[in-house]
PDB file of N, CA and C in Angstrom:
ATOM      1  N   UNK A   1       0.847  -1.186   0.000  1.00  0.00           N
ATOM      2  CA  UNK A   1       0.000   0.000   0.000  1.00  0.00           C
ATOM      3  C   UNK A   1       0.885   1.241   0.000  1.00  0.00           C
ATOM      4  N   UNK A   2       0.294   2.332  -0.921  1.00  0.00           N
ATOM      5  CA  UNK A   2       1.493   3.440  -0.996  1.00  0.00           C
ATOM      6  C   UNK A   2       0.624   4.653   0.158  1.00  0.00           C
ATOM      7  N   UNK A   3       2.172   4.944   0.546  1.00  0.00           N
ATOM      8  CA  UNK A   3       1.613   5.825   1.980  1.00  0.00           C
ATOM      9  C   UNK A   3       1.809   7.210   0.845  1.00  0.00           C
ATOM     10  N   UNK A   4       1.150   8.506   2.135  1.00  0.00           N
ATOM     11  CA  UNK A   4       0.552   9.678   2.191  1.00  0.00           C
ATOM     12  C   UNK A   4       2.219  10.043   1.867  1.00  0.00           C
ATOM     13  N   UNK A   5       3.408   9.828   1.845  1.00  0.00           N
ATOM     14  CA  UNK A   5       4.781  10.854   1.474  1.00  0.00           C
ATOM     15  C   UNK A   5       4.980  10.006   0.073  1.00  0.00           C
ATOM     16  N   UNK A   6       4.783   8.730   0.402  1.00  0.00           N
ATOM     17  CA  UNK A   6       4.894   8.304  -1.081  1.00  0.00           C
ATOM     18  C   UNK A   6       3.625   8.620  -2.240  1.00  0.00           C
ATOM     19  N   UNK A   7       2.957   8.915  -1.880  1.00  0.00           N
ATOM     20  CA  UNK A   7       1.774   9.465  -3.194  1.00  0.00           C
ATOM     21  C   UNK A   7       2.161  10.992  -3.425  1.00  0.00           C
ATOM     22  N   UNK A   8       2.832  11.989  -2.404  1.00  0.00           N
ATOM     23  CA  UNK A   8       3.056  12.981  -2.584  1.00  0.00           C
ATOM     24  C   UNK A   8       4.467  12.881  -3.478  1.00  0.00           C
ATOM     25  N   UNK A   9       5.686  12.259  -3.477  1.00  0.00           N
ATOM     26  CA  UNK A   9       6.295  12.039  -3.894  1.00  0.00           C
ATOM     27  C   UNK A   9       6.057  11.824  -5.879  1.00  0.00           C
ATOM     28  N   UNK A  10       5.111  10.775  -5.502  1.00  0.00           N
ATOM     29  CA  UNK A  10       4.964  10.355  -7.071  1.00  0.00           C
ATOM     30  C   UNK A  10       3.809  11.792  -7.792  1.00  0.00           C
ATOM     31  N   UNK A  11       3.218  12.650  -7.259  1.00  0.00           N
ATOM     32  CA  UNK A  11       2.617  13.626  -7.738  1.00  0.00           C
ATOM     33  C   UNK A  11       3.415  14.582  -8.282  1.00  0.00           C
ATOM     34  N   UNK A  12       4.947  14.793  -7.149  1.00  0.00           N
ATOM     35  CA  UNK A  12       5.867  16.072  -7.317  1.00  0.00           C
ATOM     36  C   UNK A  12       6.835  15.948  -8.871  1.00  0.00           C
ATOM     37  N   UNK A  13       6.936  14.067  -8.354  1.00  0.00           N
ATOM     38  CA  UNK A  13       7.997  14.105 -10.166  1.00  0.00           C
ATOM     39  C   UNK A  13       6.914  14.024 -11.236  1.00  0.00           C
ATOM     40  N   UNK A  14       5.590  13.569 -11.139  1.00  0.00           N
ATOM     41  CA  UNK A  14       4.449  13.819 -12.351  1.00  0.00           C
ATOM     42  C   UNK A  14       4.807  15.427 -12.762  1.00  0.00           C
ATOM     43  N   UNK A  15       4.645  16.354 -11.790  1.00  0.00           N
ATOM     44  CA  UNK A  15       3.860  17.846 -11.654  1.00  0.00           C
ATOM     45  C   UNK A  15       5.604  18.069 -12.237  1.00  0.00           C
ATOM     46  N   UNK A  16       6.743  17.814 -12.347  1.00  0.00           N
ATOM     47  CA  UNK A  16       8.011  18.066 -12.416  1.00  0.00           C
ATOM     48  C   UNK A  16       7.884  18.037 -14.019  1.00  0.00           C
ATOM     49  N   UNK A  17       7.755  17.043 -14.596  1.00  0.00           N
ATOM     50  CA  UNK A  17       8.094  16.041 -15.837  1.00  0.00           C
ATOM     51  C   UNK A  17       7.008  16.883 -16.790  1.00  0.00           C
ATOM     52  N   UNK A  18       5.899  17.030 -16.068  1.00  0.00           N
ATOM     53  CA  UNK A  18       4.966  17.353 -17.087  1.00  0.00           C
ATOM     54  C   UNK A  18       5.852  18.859 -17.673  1.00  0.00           C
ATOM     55  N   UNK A  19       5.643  19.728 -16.548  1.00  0.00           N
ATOM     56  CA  UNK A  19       6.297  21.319 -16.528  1.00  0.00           C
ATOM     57  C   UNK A  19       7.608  21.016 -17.530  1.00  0.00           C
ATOM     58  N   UNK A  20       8.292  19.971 -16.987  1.00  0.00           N
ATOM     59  CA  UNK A  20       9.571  20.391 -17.730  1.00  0.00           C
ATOM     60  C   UNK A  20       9.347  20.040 -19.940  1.00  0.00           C
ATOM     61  N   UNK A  21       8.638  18.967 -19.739  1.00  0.00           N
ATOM     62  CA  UNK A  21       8.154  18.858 -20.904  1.00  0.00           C
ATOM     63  C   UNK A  21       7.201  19.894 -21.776  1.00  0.00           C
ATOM     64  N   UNK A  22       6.884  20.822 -21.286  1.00  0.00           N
ATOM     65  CA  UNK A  22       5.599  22.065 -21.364  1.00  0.00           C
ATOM     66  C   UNK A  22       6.896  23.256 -21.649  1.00  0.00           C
ATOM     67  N   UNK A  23       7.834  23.628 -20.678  1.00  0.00           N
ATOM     68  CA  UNK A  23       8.346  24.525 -21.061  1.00  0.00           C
ATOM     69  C   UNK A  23       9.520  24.628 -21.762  1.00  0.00           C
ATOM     70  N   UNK A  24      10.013  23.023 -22.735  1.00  0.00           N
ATOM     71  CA  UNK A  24      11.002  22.653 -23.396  1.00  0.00           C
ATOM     72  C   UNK A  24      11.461  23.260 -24.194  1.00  0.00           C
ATOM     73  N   UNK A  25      10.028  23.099 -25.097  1.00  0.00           N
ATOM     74  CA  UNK A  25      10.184  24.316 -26.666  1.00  0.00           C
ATOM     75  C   UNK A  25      10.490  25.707 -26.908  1.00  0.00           C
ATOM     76  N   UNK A  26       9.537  26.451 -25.346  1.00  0.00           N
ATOM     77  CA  UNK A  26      10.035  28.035 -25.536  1.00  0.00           C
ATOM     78  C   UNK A  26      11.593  27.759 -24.753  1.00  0.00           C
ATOM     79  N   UNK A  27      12.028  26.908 -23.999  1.00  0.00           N
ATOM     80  CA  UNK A  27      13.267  27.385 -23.625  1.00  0.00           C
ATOM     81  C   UNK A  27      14.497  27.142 -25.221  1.00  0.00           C
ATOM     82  N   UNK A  28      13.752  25.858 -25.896  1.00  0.00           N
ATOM     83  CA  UNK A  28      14.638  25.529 -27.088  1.00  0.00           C
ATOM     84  C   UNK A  28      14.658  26.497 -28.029  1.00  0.00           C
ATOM     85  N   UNK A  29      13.842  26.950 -28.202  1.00  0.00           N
ATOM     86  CA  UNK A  29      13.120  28.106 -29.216  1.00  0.00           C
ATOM     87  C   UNK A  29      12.543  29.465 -28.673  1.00  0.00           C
ATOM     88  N   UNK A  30      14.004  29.624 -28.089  1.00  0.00           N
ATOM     89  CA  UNK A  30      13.548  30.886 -27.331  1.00  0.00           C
ATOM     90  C   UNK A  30      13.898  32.183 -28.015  1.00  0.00           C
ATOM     91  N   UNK A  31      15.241  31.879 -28.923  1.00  0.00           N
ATOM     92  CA  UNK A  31      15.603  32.971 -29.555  1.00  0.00           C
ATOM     93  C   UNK A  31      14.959  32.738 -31.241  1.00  0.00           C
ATOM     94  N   UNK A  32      15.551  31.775 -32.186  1.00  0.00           N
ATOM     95  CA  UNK A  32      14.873  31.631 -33.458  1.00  0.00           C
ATOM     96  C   UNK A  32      14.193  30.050 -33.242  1.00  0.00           C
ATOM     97  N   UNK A  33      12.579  30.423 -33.529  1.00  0.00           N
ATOM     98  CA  UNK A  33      11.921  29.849 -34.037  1.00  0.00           C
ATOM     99  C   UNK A  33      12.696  28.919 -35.738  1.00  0.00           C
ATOM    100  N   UNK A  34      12.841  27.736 -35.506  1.00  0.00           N
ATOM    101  CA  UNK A  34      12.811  27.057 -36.836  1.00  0.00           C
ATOM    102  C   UNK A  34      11.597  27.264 -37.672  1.00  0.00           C
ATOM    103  N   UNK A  35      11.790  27.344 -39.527  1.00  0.00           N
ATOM    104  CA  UNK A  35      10.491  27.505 -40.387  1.00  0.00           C
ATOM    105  C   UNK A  35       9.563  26.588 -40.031  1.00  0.00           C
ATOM    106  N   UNK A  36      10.095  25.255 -39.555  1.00  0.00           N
ATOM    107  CA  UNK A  36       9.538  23.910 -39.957  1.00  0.00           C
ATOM    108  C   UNK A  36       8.780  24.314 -38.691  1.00  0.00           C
ATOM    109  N   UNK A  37       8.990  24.021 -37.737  1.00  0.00           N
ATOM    110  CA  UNK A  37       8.436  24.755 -36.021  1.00  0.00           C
ATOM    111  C   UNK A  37       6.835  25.793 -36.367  1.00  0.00           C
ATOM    112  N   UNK A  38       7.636  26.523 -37.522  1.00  0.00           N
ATOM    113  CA  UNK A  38       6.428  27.854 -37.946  1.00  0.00           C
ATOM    114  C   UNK A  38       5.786  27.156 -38.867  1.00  0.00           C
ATOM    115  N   UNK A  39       5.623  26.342 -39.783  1.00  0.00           N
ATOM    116  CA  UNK A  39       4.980  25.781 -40.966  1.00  0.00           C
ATOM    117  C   UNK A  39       4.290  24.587 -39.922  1.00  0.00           C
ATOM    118  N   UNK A  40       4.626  23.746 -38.898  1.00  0.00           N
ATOM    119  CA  UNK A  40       4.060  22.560 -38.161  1.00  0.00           C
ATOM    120  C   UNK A  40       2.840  23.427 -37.401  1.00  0.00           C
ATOM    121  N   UNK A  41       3.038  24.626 -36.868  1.00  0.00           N
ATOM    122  CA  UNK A  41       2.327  25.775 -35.924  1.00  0.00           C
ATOM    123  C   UNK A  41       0.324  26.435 -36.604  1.00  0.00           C
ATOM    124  N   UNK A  42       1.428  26.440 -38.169  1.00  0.00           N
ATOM    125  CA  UNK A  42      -0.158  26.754 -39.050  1.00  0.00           C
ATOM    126  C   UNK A  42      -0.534  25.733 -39.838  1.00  0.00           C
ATOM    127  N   UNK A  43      -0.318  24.314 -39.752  1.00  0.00           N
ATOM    128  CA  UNK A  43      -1.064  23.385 -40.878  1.00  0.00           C
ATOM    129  C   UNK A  43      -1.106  22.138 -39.778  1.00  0.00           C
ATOM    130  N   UNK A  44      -0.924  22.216 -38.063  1.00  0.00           N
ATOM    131  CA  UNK A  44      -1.364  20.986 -37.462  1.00  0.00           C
ATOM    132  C   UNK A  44      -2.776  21.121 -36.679  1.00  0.00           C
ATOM    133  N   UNK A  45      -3.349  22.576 -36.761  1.00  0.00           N
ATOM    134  CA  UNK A  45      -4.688  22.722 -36.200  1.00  0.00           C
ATOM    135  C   UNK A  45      -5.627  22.004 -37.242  1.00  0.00           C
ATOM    136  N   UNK A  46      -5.519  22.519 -38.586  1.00  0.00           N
ATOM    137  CA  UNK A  46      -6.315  21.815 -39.408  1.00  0.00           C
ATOM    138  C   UNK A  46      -6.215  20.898 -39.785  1.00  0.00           C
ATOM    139  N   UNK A  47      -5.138  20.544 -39.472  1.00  0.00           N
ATOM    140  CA  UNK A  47      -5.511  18.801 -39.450  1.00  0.00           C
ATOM    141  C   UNK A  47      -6.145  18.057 -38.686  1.00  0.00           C
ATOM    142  N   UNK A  48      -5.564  18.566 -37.618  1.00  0.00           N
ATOM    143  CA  UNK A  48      -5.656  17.812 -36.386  1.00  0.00           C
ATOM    144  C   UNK A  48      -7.644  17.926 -36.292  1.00  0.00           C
ATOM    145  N   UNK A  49      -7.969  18.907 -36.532  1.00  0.00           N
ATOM    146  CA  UNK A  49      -9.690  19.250 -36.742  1.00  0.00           C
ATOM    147  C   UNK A  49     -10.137  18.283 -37.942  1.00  0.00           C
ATOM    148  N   UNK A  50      -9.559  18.111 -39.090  1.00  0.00           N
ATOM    149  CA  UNK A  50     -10.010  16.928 -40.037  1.00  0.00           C
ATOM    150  C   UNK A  50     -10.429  15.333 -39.536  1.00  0.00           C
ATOM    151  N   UNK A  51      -8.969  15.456 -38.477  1.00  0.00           N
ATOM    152  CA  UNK A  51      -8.298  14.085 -38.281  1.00  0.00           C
ATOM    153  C   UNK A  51      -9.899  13.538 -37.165  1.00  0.00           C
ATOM    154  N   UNK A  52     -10.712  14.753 -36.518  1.00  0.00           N
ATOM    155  CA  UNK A  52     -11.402  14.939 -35.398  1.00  0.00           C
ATOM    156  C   UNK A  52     -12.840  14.539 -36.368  1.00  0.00           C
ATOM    157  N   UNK A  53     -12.980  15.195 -37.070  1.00  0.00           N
ATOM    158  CA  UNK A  53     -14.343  15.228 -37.753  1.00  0.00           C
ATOM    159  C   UNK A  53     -14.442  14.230 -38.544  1.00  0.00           C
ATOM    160  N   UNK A  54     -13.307  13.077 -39.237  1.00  0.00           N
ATOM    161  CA  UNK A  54     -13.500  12.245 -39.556  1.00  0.00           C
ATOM    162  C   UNK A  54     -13.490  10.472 -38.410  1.00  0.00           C
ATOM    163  N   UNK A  55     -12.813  11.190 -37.323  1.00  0.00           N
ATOM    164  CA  UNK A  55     -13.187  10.017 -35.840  1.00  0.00           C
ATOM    165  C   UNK A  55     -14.855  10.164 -35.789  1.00  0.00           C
ATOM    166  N   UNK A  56     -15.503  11.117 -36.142  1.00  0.00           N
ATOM    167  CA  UNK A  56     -16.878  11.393 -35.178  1.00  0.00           C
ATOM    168  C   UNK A  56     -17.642  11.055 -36.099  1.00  0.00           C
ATOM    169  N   UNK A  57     -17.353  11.069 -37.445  1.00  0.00           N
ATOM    170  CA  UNK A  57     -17.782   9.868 -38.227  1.00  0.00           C
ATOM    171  C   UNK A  57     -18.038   9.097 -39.057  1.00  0.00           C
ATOM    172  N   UNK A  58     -17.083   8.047 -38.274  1.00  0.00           N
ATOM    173  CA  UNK A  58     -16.652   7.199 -38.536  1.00  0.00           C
ATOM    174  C   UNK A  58     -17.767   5.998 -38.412  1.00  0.00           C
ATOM    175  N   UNK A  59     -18.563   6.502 -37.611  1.00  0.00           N
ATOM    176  CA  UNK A  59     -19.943   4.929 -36.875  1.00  0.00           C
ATOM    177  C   UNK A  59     -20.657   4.942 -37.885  1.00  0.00           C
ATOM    178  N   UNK A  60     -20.810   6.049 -38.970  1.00  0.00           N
ATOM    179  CA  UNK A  60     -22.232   6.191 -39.391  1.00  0.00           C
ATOM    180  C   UNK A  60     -22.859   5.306 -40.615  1.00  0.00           C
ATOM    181  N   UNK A  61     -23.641   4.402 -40.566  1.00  0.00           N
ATOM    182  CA  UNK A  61     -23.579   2.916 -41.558  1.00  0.00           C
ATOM    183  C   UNK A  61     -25.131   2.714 -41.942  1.00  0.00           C
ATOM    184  N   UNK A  62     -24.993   2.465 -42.970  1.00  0.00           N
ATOM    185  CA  UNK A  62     -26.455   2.784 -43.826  1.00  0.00           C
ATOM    186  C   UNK A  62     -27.341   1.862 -42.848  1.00  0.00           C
ATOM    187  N   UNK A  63     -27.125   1.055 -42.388  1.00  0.00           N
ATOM    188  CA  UNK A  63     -28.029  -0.177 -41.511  1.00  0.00           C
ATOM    189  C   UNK A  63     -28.855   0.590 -40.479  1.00  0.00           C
ATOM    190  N   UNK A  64     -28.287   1.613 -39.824  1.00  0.00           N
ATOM    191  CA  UNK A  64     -28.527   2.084 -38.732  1.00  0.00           C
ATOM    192  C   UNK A  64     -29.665   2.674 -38.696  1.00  0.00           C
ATOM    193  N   UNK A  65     -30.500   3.235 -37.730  1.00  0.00           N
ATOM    194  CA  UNK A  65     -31.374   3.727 -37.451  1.00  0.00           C
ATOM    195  C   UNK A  65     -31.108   5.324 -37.740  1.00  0.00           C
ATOM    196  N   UNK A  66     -31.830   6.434 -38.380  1.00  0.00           N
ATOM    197  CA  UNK A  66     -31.718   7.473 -38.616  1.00  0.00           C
ATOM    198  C   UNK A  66     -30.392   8.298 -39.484  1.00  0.00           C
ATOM    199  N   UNK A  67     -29.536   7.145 -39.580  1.00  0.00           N
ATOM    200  CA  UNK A  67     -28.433   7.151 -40.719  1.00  0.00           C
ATOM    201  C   UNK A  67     -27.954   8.174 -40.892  1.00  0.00           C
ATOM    202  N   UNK A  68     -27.586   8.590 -39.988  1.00  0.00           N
ATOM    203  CA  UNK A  68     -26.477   9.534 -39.070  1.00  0.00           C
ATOM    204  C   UNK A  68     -26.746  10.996 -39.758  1.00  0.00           C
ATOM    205  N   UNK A  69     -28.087  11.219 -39.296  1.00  0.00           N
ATOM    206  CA  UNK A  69     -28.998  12.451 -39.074  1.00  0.00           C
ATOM    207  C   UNK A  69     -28.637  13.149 -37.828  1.00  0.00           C
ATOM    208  N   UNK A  70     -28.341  12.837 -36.626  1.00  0.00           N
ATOM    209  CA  UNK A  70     -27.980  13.765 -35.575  1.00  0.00           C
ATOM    210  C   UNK A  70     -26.776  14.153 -35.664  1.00  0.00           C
ATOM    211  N   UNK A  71     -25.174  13.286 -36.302  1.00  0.00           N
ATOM    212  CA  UNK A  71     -24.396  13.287 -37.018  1.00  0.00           C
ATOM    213  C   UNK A  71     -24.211  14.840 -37.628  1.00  0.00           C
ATOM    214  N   UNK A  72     -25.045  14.740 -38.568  1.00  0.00           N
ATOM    215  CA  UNK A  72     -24.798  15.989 -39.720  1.00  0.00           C
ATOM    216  C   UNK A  72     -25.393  17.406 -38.860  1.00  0.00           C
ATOM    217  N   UNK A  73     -26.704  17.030 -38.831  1.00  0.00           N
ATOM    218  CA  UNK A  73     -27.258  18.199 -37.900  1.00  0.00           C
ATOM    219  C   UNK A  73     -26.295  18.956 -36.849  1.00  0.00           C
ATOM    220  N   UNK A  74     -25.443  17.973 -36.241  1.00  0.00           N
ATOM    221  CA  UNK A  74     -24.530  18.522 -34.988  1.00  0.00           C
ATOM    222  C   UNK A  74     -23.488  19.353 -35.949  1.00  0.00           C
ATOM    223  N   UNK A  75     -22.870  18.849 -37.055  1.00  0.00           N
ATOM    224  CA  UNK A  75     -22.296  19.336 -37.838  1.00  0.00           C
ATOM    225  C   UNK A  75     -22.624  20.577 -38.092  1.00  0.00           C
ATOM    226  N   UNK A  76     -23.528  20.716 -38.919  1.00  0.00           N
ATOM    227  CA  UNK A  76     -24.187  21.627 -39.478  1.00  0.00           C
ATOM    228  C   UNK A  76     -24.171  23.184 -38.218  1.00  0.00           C
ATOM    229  N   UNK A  77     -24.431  22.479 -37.099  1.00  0.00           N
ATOM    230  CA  UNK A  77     -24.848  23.518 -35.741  1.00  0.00           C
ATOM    231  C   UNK A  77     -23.617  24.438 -35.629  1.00  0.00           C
ATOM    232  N   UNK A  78     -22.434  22.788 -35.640  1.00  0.00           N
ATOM    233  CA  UNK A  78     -21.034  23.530 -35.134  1.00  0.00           C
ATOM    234  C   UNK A  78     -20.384  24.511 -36.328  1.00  0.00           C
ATOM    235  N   UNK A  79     -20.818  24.142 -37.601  1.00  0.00           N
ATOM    236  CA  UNK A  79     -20.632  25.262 -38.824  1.00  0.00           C
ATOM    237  C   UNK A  79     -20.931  26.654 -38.650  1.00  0.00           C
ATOM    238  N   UNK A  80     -22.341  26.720 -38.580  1.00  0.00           N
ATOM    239  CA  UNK A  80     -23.026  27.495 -38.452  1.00  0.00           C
ATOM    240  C   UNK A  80     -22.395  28.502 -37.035  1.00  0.00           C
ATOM    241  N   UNK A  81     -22.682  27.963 -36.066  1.00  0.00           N
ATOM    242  CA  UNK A  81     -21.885  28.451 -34.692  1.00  0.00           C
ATOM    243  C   UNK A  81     -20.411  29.231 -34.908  1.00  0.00           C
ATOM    244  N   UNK A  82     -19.749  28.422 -35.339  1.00  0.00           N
ATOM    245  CA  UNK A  82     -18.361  29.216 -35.677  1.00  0.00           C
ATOM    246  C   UNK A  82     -18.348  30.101 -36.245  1.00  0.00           C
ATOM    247  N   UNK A  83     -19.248  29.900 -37.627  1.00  0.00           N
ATOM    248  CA  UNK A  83     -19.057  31.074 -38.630  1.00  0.00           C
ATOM    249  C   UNK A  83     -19.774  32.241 -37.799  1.00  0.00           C
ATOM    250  N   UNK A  84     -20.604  32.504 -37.111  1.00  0.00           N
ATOM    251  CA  UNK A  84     -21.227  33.511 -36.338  1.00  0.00           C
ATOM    252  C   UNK A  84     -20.364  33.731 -35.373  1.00  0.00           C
ATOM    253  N   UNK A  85     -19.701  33.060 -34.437  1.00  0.00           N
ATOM    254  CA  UNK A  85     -19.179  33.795 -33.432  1.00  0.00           C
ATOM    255  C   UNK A  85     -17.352  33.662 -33.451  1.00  0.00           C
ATOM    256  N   UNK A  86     -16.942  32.548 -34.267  1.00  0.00           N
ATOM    257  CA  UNK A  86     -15.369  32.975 -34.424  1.00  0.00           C
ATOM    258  C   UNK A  86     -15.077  32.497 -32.726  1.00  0.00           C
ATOM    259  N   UNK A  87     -15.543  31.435 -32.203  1.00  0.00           N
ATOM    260  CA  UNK A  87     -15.095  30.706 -31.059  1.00  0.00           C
ATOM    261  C   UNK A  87     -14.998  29.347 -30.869  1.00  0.00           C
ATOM    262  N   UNK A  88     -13.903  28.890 -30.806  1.00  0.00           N
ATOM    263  CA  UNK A  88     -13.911  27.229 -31.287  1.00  0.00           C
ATOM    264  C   UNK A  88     -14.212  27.138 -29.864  1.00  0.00           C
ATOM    265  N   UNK A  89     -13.754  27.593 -28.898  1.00  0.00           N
ATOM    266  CA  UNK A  89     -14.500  26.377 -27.486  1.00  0.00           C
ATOM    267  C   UNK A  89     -15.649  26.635 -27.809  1.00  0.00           C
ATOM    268  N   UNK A  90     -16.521  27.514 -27.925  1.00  0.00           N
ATOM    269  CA  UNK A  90     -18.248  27.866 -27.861  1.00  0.00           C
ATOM    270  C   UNK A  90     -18.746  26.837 -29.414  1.00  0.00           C
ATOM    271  N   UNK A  91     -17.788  26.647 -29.942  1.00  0.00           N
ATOM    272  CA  UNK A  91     -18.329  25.942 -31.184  1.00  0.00           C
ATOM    273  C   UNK A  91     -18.281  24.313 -30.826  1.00  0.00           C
ATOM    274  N   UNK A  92     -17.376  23.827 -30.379  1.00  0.00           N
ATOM    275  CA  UNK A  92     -17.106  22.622 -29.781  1.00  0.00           C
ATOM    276  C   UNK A  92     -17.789  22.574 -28.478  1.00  0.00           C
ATOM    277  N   UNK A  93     -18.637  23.060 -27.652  1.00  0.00           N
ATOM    278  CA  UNK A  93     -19.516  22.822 -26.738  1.00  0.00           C
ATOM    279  C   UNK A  93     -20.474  22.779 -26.854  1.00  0.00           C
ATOM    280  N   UNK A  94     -21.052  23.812 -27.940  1.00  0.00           N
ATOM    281  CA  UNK A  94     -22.432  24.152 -28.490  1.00  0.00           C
ATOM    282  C   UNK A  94     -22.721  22.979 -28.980  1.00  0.00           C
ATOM    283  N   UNK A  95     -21.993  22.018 -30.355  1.00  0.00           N
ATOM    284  CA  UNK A  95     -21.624  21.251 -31.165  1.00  0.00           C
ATOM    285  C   UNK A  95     -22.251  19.742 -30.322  1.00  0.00           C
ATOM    286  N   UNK A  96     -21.446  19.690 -28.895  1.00  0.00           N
ATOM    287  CA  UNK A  96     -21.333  18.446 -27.924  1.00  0.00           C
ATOM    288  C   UNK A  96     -22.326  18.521 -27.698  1.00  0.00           C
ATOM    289  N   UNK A  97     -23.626  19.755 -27.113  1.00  0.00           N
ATOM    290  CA  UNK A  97     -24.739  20.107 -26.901  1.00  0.00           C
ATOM    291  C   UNK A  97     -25.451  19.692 -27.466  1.00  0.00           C
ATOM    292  N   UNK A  98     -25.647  19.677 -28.184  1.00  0.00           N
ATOM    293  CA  UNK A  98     -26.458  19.691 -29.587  1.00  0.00           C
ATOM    294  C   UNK A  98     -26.658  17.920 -30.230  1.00  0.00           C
ATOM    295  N   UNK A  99     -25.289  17.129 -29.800  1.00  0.00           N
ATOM    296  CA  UNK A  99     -25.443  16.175 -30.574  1.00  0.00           C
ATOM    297  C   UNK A  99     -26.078  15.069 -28.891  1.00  0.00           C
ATOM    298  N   UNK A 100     -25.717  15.476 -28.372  1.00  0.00           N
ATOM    299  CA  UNK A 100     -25.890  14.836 -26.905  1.00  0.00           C
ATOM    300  C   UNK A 100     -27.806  14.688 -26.764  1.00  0.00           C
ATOM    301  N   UNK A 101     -27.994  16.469 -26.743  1.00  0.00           N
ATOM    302  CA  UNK A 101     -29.485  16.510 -27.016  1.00  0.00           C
ATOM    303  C   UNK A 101     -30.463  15.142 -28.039  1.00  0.00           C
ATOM    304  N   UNK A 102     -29.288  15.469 -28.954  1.00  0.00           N
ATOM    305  CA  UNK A 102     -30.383  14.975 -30.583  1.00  0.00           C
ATOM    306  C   UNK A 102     -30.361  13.486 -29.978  1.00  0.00           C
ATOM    307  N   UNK A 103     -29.152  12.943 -29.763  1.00  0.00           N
ATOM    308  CA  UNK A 103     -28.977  11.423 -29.401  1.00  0.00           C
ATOM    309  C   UNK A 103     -29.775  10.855 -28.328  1.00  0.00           C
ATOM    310  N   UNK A 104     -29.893  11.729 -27.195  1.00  0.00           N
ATOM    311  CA  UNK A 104     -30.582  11.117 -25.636  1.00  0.00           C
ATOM    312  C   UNK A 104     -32.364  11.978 -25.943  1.00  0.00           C
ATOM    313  N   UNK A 105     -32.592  12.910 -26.868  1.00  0.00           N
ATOM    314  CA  UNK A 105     -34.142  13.298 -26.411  1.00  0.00           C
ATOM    315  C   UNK A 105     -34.619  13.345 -27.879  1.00  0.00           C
ATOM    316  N   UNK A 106     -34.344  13.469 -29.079  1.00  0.00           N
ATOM    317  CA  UNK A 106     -35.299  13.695 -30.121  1.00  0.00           C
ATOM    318  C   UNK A 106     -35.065  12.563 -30.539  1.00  0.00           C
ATOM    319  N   UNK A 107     -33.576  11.603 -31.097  1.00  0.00           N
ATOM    320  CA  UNK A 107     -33.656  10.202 -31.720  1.00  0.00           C
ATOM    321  C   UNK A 107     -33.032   8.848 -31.334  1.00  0.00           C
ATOM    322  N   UNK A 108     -34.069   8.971 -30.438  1.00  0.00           N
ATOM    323  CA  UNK A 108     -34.411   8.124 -28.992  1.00  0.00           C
ATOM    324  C   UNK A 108     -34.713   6.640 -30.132  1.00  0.00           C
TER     325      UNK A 108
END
């Protein structure tokens, strides 16, 4: 059984490791930024958002019930949402909102 100095222990080198890994890059790249650093900076959000919107779906299979109608709709919300307010957390919550709703109360 791990005691109360040993759980504090294993928290301090977590809380250590993480920090030191977090503040690696600005200490590496503190004076010149590499291009590649600046070119990885503007083309891994949009991916990484592709890489997201094609996980979410991924389930959707002609067999299914409503054939991934809450799917698009949530889509459609989080489109719509962004383009009006220019806030990806409010777009990605609204979005979660929205598909959570459609799934647990309208296509039940």
């Amino acid at each position: 059984m791990i005691h109360t100095g040993q759980s504090l222990v294993i928290i301090a080198v977590m809380a250590v490791g993480t920090m030191v890994l977090r503040f690696l890059p600005f200490v590496l790249f503190s004076r010149n930024t590499p291009k590649w650093v600046l070119y990885l900076g503007k083309v891994l959000p949009y991916s990484i958002i592709a890489m997201l919107v094609v996980y979410c779906l991924k389930d959707i299979h002609p067999g299914k019930a409503y054939y991934g109608i809450p799917e698009l709709i949530a889509v459609l919300f989080v489109v719509l949402l962004h383009k009006w307010k220019h806030n990806t957390l409010l777009s990605i919550l609204g979005g979660t909102v929205c598909y959570m709703v459609l799934v647990q109360a309208v296509f039940v």
